[in-house]
PDB file of N, CA and C in Angstrom:
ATOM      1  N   UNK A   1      74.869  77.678  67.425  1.00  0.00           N
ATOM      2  CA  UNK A   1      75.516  78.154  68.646  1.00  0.00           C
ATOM      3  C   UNK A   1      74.515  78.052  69.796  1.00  0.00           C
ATOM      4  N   UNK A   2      74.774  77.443  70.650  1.00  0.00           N
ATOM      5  CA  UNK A   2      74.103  77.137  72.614  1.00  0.00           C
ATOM      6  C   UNK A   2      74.153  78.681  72.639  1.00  0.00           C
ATOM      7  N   UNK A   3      73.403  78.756  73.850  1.00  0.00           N
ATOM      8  CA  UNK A   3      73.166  80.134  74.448  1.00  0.00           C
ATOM      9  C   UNK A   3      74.540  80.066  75.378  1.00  0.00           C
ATOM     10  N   UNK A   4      74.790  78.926  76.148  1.00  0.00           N
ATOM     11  CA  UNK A   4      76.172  79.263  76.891  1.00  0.00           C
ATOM     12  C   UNK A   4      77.768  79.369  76.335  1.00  0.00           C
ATOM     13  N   UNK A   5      77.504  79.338  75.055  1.00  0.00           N
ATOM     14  CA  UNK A   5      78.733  79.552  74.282  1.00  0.00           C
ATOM     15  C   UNK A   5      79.278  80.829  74.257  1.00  0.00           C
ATOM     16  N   UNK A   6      78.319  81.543  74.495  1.00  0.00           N
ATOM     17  CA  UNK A   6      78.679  83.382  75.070  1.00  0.00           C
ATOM     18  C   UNK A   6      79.254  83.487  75.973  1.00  0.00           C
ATOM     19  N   UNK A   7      79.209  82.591  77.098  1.00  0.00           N
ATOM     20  CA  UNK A   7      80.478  82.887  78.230  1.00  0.00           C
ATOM     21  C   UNK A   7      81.360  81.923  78.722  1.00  0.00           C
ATOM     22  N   UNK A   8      82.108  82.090  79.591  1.00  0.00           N
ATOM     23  CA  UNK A   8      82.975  81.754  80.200  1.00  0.00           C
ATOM     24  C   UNK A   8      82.693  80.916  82.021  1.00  0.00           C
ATOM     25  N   UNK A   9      82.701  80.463  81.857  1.00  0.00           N
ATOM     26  CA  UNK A   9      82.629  79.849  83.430  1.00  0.00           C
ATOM     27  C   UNK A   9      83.400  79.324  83.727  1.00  0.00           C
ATOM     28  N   UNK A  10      84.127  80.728  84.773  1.00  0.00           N
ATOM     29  CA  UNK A  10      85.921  80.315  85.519  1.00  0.00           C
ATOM     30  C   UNK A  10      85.854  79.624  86.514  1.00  0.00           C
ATOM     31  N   UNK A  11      84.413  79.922  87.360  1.00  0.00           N
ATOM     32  CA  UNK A  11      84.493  79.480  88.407  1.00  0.00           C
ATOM     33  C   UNK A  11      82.553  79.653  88.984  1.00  0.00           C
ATOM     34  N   UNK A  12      82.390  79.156  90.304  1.00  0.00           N
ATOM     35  CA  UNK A  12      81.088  79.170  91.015  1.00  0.00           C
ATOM     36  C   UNK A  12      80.661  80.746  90.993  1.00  0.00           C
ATOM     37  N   UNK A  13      81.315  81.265  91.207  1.00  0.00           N
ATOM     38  CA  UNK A  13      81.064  82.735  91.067  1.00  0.00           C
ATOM     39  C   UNK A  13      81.549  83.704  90.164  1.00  0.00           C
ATOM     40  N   UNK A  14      82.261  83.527  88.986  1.00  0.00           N
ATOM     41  CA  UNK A  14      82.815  83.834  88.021  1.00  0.00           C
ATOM     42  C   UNK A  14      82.233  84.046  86.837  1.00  0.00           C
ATOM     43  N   UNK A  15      81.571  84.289  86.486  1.00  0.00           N
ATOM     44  CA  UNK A  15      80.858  83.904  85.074  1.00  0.00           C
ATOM     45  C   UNK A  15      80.908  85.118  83.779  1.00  0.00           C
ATOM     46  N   UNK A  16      81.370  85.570  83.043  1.00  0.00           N
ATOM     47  CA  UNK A  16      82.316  86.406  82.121  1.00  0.00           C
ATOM     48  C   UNK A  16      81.147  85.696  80.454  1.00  0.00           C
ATOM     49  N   UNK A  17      81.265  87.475  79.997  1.00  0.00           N
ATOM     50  CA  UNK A  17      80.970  87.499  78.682  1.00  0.00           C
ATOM     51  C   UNK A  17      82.268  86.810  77.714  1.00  0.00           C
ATOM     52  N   UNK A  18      82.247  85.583  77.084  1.00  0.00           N
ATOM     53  CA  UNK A  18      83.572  85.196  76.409  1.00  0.00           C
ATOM     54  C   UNK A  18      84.384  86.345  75.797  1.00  0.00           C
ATOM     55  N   UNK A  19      85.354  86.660  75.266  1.00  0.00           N
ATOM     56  CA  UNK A  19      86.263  87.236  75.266  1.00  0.00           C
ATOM     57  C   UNK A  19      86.678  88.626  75.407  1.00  0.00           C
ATOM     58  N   UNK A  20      85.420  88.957  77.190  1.00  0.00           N
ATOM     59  CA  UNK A  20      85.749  89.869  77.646  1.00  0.00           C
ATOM     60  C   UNK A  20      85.858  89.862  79.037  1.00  0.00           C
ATOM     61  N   UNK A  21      85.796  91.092  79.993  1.00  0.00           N
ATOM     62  CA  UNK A  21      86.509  90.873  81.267  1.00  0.00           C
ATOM     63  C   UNK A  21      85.175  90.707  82.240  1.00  0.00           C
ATOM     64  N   UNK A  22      84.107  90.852  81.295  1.00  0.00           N
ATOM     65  CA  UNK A  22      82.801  91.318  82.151  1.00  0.00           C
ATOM     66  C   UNK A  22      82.064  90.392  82.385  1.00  0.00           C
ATOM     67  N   UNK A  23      82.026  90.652  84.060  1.00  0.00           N
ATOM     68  CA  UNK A  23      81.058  89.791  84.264  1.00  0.00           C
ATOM     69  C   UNK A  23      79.719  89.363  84.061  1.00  0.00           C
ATOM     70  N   UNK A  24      78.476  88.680  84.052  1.00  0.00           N
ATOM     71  CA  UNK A  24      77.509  88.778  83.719  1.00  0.00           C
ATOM     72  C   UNK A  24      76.883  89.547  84.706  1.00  0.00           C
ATOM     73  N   UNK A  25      77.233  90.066  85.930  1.00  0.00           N
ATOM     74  CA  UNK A  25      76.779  90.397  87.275  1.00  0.00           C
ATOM     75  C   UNK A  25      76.388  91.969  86.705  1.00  0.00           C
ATOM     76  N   UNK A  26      77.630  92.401  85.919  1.00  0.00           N
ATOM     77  CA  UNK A  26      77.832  93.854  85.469  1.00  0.00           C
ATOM     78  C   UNK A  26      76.590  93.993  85.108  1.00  0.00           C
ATOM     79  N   UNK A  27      76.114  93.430  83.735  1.00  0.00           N
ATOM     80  CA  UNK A  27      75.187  93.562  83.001  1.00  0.00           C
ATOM     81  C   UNK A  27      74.083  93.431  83.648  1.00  0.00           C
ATOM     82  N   UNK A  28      73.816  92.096  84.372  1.00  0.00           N
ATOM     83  CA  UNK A  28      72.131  92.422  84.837  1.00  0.00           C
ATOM     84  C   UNK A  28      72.421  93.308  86.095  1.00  0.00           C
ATOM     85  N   UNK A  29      73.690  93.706  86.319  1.00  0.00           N
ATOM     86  CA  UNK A  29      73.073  95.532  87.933  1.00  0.00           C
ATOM     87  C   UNK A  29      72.589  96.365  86.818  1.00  0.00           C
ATOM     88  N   UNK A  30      72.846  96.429  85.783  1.00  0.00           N
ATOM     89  CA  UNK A  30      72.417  97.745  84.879  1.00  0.00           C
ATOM     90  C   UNK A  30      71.297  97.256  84.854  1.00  0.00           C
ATOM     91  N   UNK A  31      70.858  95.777  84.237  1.00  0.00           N
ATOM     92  CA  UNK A  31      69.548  95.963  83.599  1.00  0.00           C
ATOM     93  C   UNK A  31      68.589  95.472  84.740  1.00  0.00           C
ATOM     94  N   UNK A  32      68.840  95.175  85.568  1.00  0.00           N
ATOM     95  CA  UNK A  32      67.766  94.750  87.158  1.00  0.00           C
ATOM     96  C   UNK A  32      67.576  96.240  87.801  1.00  0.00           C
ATOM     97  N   UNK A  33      68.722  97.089  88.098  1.00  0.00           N
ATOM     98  CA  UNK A  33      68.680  97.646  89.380  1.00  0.00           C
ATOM     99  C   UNK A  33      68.836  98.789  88.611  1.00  0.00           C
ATOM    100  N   UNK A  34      69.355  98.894  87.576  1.00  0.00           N
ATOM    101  CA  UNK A  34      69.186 100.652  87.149  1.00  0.00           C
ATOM    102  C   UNK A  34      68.300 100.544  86.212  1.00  0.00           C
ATOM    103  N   UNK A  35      67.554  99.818  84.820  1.00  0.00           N
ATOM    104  CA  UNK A  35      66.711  99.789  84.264  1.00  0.00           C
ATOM    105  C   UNK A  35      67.048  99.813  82.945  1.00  0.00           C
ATOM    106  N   UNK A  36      68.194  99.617  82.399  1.00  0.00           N
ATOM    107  CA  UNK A  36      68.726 100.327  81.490  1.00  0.00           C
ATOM    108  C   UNK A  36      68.173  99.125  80.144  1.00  0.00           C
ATOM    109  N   UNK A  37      68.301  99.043  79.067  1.00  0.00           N
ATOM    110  CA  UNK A  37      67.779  98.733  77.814  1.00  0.00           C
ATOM    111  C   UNK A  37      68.981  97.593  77.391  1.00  0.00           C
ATOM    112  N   UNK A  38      68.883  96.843  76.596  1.00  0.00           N
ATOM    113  CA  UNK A  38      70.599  96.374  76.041  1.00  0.00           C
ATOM    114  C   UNK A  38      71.361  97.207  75.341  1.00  0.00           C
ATOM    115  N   UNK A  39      70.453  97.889  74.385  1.00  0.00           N
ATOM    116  CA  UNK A  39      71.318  98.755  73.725  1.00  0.00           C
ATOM    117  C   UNK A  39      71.968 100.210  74.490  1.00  0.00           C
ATOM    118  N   UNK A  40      71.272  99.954  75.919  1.00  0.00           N
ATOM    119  CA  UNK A  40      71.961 101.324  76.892  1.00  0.00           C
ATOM    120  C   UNK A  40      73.507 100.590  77.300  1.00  0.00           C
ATOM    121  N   UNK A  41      73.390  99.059  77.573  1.00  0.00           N
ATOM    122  CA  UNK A  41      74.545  98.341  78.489  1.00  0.00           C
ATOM    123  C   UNK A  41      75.763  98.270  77.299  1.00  0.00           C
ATOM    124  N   UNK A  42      75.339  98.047  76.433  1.00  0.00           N
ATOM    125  CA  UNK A  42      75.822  98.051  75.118  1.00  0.00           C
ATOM    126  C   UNK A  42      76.793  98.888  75.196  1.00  0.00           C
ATOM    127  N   UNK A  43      76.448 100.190  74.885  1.00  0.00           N
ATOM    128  CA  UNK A  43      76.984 101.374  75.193  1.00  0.00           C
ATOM    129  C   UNK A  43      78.091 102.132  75.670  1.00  0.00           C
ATOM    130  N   UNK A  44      77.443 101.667  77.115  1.00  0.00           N
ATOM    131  CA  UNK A  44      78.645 101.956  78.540  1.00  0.00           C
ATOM    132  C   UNK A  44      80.126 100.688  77.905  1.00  0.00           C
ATOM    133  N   UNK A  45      79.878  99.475  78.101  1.00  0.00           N
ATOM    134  CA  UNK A  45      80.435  98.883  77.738  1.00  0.00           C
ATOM    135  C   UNK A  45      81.239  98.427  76.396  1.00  0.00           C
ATOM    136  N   UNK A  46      82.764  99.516  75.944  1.00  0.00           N
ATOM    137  CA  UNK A  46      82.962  98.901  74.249  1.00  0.00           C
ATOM    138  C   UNK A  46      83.035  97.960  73.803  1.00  0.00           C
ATOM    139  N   UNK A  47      83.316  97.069  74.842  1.00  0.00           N
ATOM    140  CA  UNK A  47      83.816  95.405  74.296  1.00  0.00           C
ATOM    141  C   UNK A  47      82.582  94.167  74.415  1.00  0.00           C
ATOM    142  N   UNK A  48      81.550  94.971  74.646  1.00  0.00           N
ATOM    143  CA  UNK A  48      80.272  94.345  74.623  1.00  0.00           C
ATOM    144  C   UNK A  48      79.606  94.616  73.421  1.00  0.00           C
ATOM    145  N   UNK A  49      79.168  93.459  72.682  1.00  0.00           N
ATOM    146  CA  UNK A  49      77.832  93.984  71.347  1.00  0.00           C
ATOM    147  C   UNK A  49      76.549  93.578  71.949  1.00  0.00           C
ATOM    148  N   UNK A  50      75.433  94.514  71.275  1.00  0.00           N
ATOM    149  CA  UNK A  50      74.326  94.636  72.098  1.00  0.00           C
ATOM    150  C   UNK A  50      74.003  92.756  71.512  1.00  0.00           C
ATOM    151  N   UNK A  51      74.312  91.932  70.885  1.00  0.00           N
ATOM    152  CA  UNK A  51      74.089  90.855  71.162  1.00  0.00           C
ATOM    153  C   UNK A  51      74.691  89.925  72.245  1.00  0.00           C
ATOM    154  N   UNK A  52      75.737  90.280  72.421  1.00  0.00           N
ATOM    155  CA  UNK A  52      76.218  89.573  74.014  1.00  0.00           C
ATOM    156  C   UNK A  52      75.475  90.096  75.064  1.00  0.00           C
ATOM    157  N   UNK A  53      74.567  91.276  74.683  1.00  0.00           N
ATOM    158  CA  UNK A  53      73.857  91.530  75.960  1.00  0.00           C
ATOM    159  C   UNK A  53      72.693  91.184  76.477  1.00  0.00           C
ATOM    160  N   UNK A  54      72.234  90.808  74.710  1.00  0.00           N
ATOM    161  CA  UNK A  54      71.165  89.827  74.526  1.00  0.00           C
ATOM    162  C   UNK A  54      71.202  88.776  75.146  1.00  0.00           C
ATOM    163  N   UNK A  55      72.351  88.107  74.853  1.00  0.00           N
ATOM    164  CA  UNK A  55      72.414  86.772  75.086  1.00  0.00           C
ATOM    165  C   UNK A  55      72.871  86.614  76.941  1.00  0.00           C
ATOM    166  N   UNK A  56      73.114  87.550  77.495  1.00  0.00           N
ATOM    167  CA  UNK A  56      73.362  87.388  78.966  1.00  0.00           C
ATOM    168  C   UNK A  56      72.057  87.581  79.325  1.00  0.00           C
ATOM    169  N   UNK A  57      71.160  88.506  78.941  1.00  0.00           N
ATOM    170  CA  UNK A  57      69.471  88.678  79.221  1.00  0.00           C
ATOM    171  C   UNK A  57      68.746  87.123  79.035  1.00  0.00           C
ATOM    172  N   UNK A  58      69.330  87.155  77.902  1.00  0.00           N
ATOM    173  CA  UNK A  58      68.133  85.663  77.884  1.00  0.00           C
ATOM    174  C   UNK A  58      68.713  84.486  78.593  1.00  0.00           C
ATOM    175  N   UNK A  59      70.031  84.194  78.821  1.00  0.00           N
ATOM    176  CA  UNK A  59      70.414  83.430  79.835  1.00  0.00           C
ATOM    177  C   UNK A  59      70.148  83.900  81.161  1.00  0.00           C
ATOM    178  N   UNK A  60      69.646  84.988  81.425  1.00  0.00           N
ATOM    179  CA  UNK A  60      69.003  85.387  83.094  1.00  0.00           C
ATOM    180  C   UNK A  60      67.618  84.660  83.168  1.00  0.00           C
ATOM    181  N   UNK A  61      66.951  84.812  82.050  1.00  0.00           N
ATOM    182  CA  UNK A  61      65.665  84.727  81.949  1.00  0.00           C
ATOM    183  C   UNK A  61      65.229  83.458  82.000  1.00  0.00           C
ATOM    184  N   UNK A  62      66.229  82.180  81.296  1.00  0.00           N
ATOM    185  CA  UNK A  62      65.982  81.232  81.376  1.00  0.00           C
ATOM    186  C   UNK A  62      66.416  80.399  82.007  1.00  0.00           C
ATOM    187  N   UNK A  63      67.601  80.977  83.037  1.00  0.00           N
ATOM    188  CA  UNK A  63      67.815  79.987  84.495  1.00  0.00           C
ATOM    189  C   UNK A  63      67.987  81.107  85.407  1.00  0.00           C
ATOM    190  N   UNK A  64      66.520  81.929  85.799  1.00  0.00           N
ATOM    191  CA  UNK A  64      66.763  82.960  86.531  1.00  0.00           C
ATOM    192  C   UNK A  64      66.984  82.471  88.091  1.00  0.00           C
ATOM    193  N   UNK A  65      66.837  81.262  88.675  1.00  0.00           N
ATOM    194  CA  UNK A  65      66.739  80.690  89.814  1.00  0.00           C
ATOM    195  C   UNK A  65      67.603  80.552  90.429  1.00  0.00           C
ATOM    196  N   UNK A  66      68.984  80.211  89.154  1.00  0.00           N
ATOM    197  CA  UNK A  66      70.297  79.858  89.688  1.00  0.00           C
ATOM    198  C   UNK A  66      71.254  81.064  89.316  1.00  0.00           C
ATOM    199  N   UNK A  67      70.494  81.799  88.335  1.00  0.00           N
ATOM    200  CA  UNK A  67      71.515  82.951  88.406  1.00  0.00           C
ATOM    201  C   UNK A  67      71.205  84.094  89.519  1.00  0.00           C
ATOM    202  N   UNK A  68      69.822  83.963  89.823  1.00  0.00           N
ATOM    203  CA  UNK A  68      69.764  84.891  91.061  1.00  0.00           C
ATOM    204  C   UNK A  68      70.429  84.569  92.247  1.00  0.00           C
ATOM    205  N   UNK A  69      70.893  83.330  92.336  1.00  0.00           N
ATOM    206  CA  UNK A  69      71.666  82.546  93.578  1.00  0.00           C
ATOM    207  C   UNK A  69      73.031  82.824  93.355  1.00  0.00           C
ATOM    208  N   UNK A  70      73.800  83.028  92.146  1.00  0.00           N
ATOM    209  CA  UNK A  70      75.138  83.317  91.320  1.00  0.00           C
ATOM    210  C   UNK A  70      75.116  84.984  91.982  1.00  0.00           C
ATOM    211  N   UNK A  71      74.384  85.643  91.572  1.00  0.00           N
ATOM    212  CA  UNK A  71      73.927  87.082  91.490  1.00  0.00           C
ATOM    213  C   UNK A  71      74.272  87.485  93.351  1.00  0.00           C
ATOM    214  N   UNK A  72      73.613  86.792  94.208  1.00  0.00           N
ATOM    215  CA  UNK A  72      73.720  86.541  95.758  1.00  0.00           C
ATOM    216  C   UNK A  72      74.834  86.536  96.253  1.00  0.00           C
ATOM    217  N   UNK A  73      75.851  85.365  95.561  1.00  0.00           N
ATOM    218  CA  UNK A  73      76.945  84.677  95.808  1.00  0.00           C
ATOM    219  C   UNK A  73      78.025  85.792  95.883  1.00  0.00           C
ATOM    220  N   UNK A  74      77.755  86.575  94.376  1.00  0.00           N
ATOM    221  CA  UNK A  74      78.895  87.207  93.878  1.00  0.00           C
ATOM    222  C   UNK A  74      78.461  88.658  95.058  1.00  0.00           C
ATOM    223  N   UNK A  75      77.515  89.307  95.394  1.00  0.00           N
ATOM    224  CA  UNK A  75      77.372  90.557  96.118  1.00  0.00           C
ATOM    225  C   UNK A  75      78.223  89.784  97.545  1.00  0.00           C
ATOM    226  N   UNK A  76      77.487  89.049  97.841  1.00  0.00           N
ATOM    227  CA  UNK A  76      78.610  88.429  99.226  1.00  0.00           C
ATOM    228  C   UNK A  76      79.721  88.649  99.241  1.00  0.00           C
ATOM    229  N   UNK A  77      80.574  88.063  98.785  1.00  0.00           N
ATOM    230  CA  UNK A  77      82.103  88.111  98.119  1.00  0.00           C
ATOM    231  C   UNK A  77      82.417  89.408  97.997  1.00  0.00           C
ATOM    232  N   UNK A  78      81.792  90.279  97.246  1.00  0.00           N
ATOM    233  CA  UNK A  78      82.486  91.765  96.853  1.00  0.00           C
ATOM    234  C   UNK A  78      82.008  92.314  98.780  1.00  0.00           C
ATOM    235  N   UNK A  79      80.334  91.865  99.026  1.00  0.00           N
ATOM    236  CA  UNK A  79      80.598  92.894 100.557  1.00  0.00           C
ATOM    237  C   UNK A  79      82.036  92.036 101.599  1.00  0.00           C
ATOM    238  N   UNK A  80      82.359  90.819 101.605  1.00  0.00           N
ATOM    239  CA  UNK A  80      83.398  90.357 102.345  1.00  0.00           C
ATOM    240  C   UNK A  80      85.006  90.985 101.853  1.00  0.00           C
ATOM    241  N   UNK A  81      85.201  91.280 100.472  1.00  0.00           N
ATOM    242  CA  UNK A  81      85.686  91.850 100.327  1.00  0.00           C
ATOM    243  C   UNK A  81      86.272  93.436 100.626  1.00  0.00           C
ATOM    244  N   UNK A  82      84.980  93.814 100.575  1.00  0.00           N
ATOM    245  CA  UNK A  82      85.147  95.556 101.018  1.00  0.00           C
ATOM    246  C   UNK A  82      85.168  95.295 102.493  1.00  0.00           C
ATOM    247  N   UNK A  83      84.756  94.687 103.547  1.00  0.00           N
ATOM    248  CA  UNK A  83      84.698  93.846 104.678  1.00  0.00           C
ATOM    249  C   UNK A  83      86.457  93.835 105.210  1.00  0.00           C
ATOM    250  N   UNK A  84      86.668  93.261 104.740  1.00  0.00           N
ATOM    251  CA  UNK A  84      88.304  93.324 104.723  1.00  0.00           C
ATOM    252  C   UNK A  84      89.087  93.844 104.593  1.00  0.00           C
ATOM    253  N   UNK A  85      88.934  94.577 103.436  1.00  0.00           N
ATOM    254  CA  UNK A  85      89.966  96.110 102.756  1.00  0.00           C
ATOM    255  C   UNK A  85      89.261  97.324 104.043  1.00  0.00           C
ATOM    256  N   UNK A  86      88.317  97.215 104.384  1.00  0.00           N
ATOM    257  CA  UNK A  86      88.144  98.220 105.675  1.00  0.00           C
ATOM    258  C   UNK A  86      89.035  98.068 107.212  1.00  0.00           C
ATOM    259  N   UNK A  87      89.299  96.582 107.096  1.00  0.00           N
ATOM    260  CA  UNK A  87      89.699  96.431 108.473  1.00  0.00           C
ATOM    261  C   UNK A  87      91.072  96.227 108.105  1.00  0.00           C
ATOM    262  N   UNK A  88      91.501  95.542 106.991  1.00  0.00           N
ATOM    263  CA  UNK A  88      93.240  95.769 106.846  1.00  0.00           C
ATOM    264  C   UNK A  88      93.360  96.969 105.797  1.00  0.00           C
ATOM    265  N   UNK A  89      93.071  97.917 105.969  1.00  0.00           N
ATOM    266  CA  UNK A  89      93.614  98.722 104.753  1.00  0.00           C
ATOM    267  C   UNK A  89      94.861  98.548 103.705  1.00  0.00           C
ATOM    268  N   UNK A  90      95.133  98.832 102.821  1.00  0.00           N
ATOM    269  CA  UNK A  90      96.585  99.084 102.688  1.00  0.00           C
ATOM    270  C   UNK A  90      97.332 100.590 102.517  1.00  0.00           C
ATOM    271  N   UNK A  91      98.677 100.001 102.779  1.00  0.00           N
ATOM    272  CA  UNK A  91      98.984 101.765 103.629  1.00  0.00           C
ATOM    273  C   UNK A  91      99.127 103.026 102.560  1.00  0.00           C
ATOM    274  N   UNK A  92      98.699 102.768 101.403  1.00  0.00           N
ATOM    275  CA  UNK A  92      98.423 103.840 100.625  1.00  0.00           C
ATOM    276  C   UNK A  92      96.785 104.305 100.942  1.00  0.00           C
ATOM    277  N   UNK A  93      95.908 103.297 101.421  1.00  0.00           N
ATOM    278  CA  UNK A  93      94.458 103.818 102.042  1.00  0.00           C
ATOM    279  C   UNK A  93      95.309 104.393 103.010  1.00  0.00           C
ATOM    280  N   UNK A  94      95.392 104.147 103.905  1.00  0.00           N
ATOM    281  CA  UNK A  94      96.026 104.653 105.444  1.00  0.00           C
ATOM    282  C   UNK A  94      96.846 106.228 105.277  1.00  0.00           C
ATOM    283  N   UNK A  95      97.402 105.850 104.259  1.00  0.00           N
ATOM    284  CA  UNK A  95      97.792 107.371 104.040  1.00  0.00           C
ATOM    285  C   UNK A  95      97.014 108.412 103.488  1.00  0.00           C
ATOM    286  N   UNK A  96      96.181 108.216 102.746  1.00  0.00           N
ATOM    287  CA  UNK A  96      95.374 108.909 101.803  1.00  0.00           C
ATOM    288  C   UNK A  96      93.769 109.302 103.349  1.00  0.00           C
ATOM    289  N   UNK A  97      93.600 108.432 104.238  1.00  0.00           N
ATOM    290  CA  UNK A  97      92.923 108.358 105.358  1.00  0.00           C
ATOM    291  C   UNK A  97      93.359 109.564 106.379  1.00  0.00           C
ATOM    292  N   UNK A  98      94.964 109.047 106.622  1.00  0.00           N
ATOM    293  CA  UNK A  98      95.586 110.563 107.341  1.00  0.00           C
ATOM    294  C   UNK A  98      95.229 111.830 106.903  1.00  0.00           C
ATOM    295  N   UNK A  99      95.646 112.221 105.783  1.00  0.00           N
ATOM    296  CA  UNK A  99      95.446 112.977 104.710  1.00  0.00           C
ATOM    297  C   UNK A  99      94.487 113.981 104.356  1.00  0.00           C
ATOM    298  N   UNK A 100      93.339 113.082 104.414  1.00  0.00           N
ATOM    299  CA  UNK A 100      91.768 113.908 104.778  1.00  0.00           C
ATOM    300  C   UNK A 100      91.420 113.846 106.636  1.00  0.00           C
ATOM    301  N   UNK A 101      91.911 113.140 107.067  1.00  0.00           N
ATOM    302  CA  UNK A 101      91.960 113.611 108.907  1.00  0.00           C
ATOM    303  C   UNK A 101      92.716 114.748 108.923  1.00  0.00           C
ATOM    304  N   UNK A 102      93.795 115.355 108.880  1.00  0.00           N
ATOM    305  CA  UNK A 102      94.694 116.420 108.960  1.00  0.00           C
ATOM    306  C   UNK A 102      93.920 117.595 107.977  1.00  0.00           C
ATOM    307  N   UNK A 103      93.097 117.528 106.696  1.00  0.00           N
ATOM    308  CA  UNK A 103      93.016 118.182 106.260  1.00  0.00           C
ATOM    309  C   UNK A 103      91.345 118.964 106.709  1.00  0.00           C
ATOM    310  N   UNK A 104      90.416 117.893 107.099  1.00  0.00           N
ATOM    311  CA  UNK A 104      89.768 118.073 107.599  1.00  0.00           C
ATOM    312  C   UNK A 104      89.542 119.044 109.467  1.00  0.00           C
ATOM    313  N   UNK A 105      90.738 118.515 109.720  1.00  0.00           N
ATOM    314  CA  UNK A 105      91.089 119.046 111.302  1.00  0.00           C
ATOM    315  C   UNK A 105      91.753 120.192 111.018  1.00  0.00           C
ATOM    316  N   UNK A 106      92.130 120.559 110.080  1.00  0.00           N
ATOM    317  CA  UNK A 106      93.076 121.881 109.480  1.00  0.00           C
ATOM    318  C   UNK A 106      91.687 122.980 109.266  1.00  0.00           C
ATOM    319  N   UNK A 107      90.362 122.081 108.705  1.00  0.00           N
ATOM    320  CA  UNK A 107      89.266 123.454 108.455  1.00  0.00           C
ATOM    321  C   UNK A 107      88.331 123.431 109.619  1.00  0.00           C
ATOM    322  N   UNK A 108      88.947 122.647 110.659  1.00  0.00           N
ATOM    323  CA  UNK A 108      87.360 122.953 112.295  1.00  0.00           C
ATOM    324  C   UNK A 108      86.806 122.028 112.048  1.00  0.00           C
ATOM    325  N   UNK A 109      86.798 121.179 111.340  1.00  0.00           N
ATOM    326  CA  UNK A 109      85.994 119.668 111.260  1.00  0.00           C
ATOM    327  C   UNK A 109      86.074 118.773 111.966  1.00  0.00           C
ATOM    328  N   UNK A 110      87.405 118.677 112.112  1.00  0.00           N
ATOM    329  CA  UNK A 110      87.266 116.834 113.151  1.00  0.00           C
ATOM    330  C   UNK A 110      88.193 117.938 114.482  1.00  0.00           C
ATOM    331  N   UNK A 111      87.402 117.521 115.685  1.00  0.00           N
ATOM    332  CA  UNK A 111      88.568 117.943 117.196  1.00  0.00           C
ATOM    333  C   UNK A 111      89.408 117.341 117.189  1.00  0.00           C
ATOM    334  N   UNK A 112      90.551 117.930 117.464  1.00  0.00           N
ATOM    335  CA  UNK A 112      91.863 117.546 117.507  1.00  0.00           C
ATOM    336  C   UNK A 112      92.162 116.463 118.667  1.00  0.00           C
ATOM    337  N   UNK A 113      92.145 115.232 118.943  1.00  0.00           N
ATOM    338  CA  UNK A 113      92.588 114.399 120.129  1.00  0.00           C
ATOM    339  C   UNK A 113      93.705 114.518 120.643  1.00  0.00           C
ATOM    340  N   UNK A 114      92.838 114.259 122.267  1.00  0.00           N
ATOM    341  CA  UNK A 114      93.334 114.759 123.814  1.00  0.00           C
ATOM    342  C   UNK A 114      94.649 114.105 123.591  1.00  0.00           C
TER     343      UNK A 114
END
């Protein structure tokens, strides 16, 4: 078995543990940015075995150049995303937005507009 036989590549920015929903992005924020072990990612995750987590580690490790550029790609996308859902909400945000304005202006928090 290749080391890339563990995942899936849907797309340029897509890249998925095979026959699960997770991305590889998931796994190295745990193990880059929070510190966590494989057998911690393992864990959090049921549909992950601490060898798929292996095997997403050592595929970081050994094309860390282009997955840190993958890694880039994909934070872009999610901030353009949240980027968007801020400026078009949908009207269950918008309502749930009212919601805490009224409830907030109900305890002396927000001034009531002129």
């Amino acid at each position: 078995m290749q080391l890339e036989d563990y995942f899936a590549f849907l797309a340029p920015d897509d890249i998925r543990v095979k026959g699960t929903r997770i991305g590889i992005e998931t796994i190295l924020t745990d193990y880059l940015e929070l510190g966590l072990f494989a057998e911690q990612i393992a864990t959090r995750y049921p549909s992950l075995s601490v060898e798929q987590v292996y095997a997403t580690l050592t595929y970081y490790w050994r094309n860390r150049a282009q997955v840190d550029t993958y890694l880039r790609q994909v934070d872009q996308e999610i901030e353009q995303q949240r980027h968007q859902q801020d400026q078009h909400p949908s009207p269950a945000v918008q309502r749930l937005r009212e919601l805490a304005r009224l409830r907030d202006q109900q305890r002396g928090m927000v001034a009531t507009p002129a």
